[in-house]
C-alpha atoms as a PDB file:
ATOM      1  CA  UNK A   1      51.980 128.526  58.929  1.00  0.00           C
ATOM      2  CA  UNK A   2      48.301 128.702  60.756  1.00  0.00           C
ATOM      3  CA  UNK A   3      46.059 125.656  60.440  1.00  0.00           C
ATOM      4  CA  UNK A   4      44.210 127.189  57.776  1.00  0.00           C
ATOM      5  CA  UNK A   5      46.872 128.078  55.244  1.00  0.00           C
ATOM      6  CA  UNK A   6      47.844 124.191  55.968  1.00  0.00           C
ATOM      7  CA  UNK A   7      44.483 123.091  55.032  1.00  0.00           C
ATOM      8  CA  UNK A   8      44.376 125.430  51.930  1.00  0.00           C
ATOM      9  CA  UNK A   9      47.794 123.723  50.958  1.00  0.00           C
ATOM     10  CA  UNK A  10      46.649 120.564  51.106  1.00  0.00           C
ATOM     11  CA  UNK A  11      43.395 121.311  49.327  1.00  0.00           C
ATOM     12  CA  UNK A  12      45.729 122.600  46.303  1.00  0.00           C
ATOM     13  CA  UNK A  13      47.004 119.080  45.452  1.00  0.00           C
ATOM     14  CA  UNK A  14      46.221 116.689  43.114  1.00  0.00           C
ATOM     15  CA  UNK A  15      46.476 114.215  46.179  1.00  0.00           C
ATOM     16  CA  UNK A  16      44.397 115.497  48.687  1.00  0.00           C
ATOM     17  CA  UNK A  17      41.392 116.891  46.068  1.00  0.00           C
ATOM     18  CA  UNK A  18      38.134 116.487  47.742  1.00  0.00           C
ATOM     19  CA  UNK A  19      39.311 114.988  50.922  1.00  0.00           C
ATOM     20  CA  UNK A  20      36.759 116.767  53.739  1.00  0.00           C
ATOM     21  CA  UNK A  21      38.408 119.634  55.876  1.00  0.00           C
ATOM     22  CA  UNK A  22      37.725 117.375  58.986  1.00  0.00           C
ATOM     23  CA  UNK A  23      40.055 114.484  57.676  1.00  0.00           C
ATOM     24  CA  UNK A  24      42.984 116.981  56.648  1.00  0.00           C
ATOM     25  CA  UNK A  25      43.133 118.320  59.879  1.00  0.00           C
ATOM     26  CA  UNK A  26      43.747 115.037  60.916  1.00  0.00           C
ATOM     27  CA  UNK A  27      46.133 114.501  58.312  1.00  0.00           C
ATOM     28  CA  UNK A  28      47.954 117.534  59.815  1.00  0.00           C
ATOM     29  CA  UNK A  29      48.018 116.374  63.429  1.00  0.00           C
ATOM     30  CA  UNK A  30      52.211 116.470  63.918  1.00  0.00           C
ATOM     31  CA  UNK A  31      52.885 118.275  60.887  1.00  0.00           C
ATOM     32  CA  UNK A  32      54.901 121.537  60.439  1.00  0.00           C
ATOM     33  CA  UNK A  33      56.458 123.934  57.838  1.00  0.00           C
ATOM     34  CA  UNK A  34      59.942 125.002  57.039  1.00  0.00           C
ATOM     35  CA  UNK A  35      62.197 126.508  54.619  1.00  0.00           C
ATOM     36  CA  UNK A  36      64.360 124.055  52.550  1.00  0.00           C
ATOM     37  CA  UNK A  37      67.384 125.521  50.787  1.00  0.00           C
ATOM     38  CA  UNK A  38      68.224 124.829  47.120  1.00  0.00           C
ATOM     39  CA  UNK A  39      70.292 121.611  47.082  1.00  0.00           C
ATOM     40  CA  UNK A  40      69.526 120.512  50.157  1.00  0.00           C
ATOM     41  CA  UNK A  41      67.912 116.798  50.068  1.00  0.00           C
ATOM     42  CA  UNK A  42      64.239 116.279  51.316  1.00  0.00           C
ATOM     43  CA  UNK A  43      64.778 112.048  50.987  1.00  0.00           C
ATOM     44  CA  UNK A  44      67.444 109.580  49.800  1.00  0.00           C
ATOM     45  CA  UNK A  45      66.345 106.128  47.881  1.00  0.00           C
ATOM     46  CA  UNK A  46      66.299 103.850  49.960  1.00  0.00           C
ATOM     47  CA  UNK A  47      65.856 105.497  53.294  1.00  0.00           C
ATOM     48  CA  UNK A  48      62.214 104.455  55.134  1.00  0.00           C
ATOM     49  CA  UNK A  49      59.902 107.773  54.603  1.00  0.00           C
ATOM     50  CA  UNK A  50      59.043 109.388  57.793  1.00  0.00           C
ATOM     51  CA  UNK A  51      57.605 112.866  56.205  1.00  0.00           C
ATOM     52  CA  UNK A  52      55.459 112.947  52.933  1.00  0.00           C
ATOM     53  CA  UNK A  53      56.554 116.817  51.250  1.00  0.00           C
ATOM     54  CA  UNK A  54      53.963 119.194  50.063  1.00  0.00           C
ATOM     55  CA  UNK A  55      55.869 121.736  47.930  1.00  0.00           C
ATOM     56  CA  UNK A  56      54.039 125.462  48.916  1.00  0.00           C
ATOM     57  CA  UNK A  57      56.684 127.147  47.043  1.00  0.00           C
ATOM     58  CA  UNK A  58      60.145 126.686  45.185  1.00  0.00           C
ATOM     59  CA  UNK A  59      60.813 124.051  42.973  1.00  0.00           C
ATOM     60  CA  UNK A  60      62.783 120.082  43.218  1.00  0.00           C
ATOM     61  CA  UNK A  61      63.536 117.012  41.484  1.00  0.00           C
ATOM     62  CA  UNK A  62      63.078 113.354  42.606  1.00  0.00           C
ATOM     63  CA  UNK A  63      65.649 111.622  40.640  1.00  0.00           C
ATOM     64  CA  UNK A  64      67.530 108.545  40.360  1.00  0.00           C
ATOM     65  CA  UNK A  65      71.255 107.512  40.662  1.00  0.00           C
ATOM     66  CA  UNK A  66      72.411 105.405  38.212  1.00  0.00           C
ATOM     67  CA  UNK A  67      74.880 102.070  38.765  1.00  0.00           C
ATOM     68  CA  UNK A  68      77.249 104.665  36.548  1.00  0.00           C
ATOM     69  CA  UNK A  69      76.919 107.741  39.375  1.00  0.00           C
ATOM     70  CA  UNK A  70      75.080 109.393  36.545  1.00  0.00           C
ATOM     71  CA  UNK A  71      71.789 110.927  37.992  1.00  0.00           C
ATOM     72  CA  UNK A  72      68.457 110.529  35.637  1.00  0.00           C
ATOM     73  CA  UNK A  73      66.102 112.926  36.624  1.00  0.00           C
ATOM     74  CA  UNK A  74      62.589 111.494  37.256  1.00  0.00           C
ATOM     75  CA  UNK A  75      60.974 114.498  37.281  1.00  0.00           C
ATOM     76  CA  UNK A  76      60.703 118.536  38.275  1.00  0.00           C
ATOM     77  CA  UNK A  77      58.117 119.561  40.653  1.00  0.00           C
ATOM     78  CA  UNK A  78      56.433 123.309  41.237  1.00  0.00           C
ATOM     79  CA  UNK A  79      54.369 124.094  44.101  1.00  0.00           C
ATOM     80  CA  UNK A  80      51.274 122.423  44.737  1.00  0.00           C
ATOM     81  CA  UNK A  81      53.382 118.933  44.270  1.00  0.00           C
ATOM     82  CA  UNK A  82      53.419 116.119  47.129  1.00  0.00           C
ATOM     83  CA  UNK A  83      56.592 114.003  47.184  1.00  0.00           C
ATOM     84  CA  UNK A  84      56.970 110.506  48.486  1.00  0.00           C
ATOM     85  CA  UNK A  85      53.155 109.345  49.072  1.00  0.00           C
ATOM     86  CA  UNK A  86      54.243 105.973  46.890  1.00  0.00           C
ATOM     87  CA  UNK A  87      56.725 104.822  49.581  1.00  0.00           C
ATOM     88  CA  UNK A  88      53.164 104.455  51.982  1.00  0.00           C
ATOM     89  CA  UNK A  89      52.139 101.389  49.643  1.00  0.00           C
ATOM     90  CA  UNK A  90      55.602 100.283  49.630  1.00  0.00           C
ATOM     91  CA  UNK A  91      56.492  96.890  51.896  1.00  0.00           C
ATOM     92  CA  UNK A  92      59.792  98.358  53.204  1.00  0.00           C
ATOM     93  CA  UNK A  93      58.022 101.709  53.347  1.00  0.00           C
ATOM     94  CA  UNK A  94      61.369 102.841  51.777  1.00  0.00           C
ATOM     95  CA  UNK A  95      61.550 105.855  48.224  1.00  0.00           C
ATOM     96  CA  UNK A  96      62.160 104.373  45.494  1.00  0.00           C
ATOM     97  CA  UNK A  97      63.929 107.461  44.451  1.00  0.00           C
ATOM     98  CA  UNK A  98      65.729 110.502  45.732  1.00  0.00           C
ATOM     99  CA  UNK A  99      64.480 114.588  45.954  1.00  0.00           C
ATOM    100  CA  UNK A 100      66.287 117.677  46.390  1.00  0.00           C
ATOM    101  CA  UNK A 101      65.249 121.196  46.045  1.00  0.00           C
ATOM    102  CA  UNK A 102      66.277 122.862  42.891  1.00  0.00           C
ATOM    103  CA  UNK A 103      65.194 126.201  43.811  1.00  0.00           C
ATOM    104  CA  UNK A 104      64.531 127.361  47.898  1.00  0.00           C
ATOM    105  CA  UNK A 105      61.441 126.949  49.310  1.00  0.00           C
ATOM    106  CA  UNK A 106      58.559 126.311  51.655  1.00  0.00           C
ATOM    107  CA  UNK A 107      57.517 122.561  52.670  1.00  0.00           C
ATOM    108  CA  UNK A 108      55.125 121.683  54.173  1.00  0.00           C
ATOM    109  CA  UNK A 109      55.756 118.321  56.157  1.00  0.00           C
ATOM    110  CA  UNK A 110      53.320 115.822  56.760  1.00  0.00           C
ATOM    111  CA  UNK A 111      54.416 112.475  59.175  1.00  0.00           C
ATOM    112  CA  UNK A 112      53.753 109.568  57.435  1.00  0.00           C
ATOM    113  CA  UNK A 113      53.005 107.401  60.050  1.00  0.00           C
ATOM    114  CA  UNK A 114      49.990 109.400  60.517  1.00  0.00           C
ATOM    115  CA  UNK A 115      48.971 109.308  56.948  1.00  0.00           C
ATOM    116  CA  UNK A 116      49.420 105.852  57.110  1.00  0.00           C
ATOM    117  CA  UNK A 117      47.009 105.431  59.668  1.00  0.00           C
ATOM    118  CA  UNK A 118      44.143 107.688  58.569  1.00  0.00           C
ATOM    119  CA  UNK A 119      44.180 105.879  55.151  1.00  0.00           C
ATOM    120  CA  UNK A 120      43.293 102.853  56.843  1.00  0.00           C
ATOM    121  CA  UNK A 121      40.447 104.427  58.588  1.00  0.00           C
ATOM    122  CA  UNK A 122      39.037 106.799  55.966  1.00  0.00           C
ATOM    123  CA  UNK A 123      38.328 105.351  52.644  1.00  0.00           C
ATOM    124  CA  UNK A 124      38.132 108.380  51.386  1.00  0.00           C
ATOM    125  CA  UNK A 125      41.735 109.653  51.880  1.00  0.00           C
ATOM    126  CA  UNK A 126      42.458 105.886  50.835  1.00  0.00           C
ATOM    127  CA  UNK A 127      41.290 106.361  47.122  1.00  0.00           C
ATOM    128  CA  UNK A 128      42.631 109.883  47.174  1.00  0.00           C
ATOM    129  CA  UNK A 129      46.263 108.986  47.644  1.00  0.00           C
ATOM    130  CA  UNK A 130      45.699 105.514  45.722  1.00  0.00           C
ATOM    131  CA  UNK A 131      44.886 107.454  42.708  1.00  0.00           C
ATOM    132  CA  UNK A 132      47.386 109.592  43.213  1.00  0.00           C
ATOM    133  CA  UNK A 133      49.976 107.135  43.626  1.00  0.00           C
ATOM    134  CA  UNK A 134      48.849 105.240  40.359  1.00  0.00           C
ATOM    135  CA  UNK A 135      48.969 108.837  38.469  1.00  0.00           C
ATOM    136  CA  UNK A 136      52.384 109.096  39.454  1.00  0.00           C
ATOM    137  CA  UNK A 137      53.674 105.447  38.523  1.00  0.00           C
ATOM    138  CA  UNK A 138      52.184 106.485  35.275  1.00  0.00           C
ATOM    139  CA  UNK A 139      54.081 109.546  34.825  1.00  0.00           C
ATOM    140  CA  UNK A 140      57.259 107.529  35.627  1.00  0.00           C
ATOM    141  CA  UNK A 141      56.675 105.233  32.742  1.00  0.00           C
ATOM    142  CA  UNK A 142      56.001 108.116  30.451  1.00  0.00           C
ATOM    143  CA  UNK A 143      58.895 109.834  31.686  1.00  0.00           C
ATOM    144  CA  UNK A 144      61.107 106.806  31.235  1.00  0.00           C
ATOM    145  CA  UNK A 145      60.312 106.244  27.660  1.00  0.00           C
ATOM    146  CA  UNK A 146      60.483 109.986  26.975  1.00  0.00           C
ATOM    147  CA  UNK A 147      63.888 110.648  28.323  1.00  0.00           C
ATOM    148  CA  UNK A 148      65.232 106.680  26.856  1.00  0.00           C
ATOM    149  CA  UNK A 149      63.350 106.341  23.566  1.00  0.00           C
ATOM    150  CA  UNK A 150      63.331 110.005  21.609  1.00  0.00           C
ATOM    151  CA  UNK A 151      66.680 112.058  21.460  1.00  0.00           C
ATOM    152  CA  UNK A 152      67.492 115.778  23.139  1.00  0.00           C
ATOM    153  CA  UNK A 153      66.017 117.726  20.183  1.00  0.00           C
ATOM    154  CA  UNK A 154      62.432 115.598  19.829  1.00  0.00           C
ATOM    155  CA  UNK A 155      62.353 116.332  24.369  1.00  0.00           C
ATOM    156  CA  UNK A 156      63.060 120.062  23.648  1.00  0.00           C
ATOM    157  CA  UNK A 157      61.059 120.680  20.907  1.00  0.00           C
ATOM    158  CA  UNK A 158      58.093 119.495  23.122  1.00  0.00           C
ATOM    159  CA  UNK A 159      58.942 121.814  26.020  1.00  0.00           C
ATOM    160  CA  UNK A 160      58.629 124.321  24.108  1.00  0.00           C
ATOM    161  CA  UNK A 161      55.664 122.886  21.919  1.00  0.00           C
ATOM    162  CA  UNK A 162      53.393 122.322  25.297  1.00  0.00           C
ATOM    163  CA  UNK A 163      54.819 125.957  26.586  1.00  0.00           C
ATOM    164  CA  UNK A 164      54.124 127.987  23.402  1.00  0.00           C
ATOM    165  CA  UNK A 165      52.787 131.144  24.468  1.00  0.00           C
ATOM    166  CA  UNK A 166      51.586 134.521  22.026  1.00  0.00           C
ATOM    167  CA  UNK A 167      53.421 136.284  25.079  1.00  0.00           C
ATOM    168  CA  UNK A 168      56.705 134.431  24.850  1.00  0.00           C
ATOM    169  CA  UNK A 169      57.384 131.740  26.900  1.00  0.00           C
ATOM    170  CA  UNK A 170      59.801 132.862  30.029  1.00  0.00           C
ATOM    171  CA  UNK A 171      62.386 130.152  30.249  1.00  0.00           C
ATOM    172  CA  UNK A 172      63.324 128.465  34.010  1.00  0.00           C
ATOM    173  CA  UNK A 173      66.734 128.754  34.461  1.00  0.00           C
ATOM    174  CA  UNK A 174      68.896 125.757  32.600  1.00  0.00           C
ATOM    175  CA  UNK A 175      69.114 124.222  35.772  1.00  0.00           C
ATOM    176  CA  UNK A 176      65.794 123.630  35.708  1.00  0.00           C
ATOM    177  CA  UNK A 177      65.334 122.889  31.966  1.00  0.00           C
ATOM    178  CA  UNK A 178      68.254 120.391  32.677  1.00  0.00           C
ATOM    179  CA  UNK A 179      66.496 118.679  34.978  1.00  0.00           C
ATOM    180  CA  UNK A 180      63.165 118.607  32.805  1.00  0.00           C
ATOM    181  CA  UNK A 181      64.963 117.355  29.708  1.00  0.00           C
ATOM    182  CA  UNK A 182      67.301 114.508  31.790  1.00  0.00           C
ATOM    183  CA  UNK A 183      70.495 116.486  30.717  1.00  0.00           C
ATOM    184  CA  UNK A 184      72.955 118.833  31.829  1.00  0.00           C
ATOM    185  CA  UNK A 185      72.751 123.159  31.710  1.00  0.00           C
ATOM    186  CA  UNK A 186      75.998 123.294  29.359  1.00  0.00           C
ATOM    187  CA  UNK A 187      73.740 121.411  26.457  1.00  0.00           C
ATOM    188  CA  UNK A 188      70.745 123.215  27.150  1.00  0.00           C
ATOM    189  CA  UNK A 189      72.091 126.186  26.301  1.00  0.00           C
ATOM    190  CA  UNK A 190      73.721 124.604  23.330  1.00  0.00           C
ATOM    191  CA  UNK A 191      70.733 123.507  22.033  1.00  0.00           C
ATOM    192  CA  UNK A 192      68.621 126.964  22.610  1.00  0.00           C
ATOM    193  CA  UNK A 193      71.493 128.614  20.552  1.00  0.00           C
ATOM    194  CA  UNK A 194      70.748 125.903  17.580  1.00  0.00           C
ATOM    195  CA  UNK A 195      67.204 126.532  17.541  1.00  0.00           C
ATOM    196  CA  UNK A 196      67.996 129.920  17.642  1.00  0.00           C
ATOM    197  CA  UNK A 197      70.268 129.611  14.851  1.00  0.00           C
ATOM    198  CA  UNK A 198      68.241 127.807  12.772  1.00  0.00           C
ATOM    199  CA  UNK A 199      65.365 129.849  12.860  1.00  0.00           C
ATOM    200  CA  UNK A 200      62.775 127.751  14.838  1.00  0.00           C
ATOM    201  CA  UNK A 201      62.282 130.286  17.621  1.00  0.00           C
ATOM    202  CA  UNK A 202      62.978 133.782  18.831  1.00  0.00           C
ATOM    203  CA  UNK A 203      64.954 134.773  21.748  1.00  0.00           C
ATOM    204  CA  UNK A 204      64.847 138.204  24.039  1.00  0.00           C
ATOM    205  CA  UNK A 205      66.917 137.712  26.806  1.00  0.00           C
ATOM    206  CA  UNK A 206      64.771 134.500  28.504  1.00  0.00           C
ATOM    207  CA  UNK A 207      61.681 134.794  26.789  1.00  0.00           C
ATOM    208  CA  UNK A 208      61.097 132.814  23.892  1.00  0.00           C
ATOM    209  CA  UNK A 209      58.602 132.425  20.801  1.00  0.00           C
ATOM    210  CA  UNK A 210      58.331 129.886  18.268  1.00  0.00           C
ATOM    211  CA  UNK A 211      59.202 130.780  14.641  1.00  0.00           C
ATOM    212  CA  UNK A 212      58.394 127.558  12.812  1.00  0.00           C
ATOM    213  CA  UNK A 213      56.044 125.497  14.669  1.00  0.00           C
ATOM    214  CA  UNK A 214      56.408 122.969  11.573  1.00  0.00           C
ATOM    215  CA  UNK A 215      60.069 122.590  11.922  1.00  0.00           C
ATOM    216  CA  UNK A 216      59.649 121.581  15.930  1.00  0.00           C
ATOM    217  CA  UNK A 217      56.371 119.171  15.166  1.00  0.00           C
ATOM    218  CA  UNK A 218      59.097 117.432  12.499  1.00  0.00           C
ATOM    219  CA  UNK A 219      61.151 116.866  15.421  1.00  0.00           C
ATOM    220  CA  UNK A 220      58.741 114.492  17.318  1.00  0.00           C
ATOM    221  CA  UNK A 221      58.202 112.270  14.530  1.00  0.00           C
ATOM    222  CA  UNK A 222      61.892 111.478  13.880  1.00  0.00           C
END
């Protein structure tokens, strides 16, 4: 990957929006690109972060295991996602969670230490990545309370609420839905043959339409 497709990755992100071209290539002093396989791990919780991940392709999870070996799924990331800026305002500069790639693909990997650095000398990178960071924490808590605090058919019926499309929505594979929904493949495709069933959306082969918008917006409330 040339300098320039680096910079045009980085300008993609939430986390580096509006950071000068002149600071990013600084940010990309050391970095490199590779191809991670699905299932392989990018970080473990608890290990000190020595890359941050920008996701150019592919897709992965940063999750959580549980005291139970159960693993709670913090959230799935698409391209244009950067994993494991929070550990930089960490003390032990250690993840607070873990990340694996749920389908394979390019990375782009930026050494921390030198992140670390340039946000002590630019304040603008500094806010960048702070409000990033905060973002992030945020979508934790909302993710925590979503997943704890309303049951599998009130999560599902918003997937496919916020991903209603007059074209049919083309479902990720349950893997992936798994992962979104903090459950396992087996009951995703349990519950997309209830829906189905019951009349609250229409299936051809993975693309799916809502039949009875009313019936899903029900299923929030409860």
């Amino acid at each position: 990957m040339r300098l320039e497709e680096k910079i045009v990755a980085l300008r993609a992100t939430v986390a580096f929006r509006g950071v000068a071209d002149a600071t990013l290539e600084q940010v990309l002093e050391g970095s490199h690109a590779r191809v991670v396989k699905r299932g392989e791990h990018l970080f473990l919780h608890g290990e000190v972060v020595a890359w941050i991940y920008v996701l150019v392709s592919g897709a992965s999870r940063t999750f959580y295991l549980t005291k139970h070996a159960r693993e709670f799924t913090v959230e799935v990331h698409s391209s244009r996602a950067v994993l494991g800026i929070q550990a930089l305002f960490q003390p032990m500069k250690s993840s607070a969670t873990s990340a694996a790639m749920l389908e394979t693909g390019e990375v782009l990997c930026l050494e921390a230490r030198t992140l670390e650095r340039l946000t002590l000398q630019s304040a603008e990178l500094a806010n960048a990545l702070l409000r990033f960071a905060v973002s992030r924490s945020s979508a934790l808590m909302r993710r925590v309370n979503e997943v704890f605090l309303a049951d599998l058919n009130s999560r599902f019926a918003r997937l496919l609420l916020v991903n209603a499309d007059v074209n049919g929505w083309l479902l990720p594979r349950n893997t992936l839905l798994a992962a979104e929904l903090g459950t396992v493949p087996e009951l995703v495709s349990r519950k997309l043959g209830e829906f189905y069933r019951m009349g609250f959306i229409r299936l051809t082969k993975r693309r799916v339409w809502i039949s009875d918008h009313t019936a899903l917006e029900a299923m929030l409330e409860a």
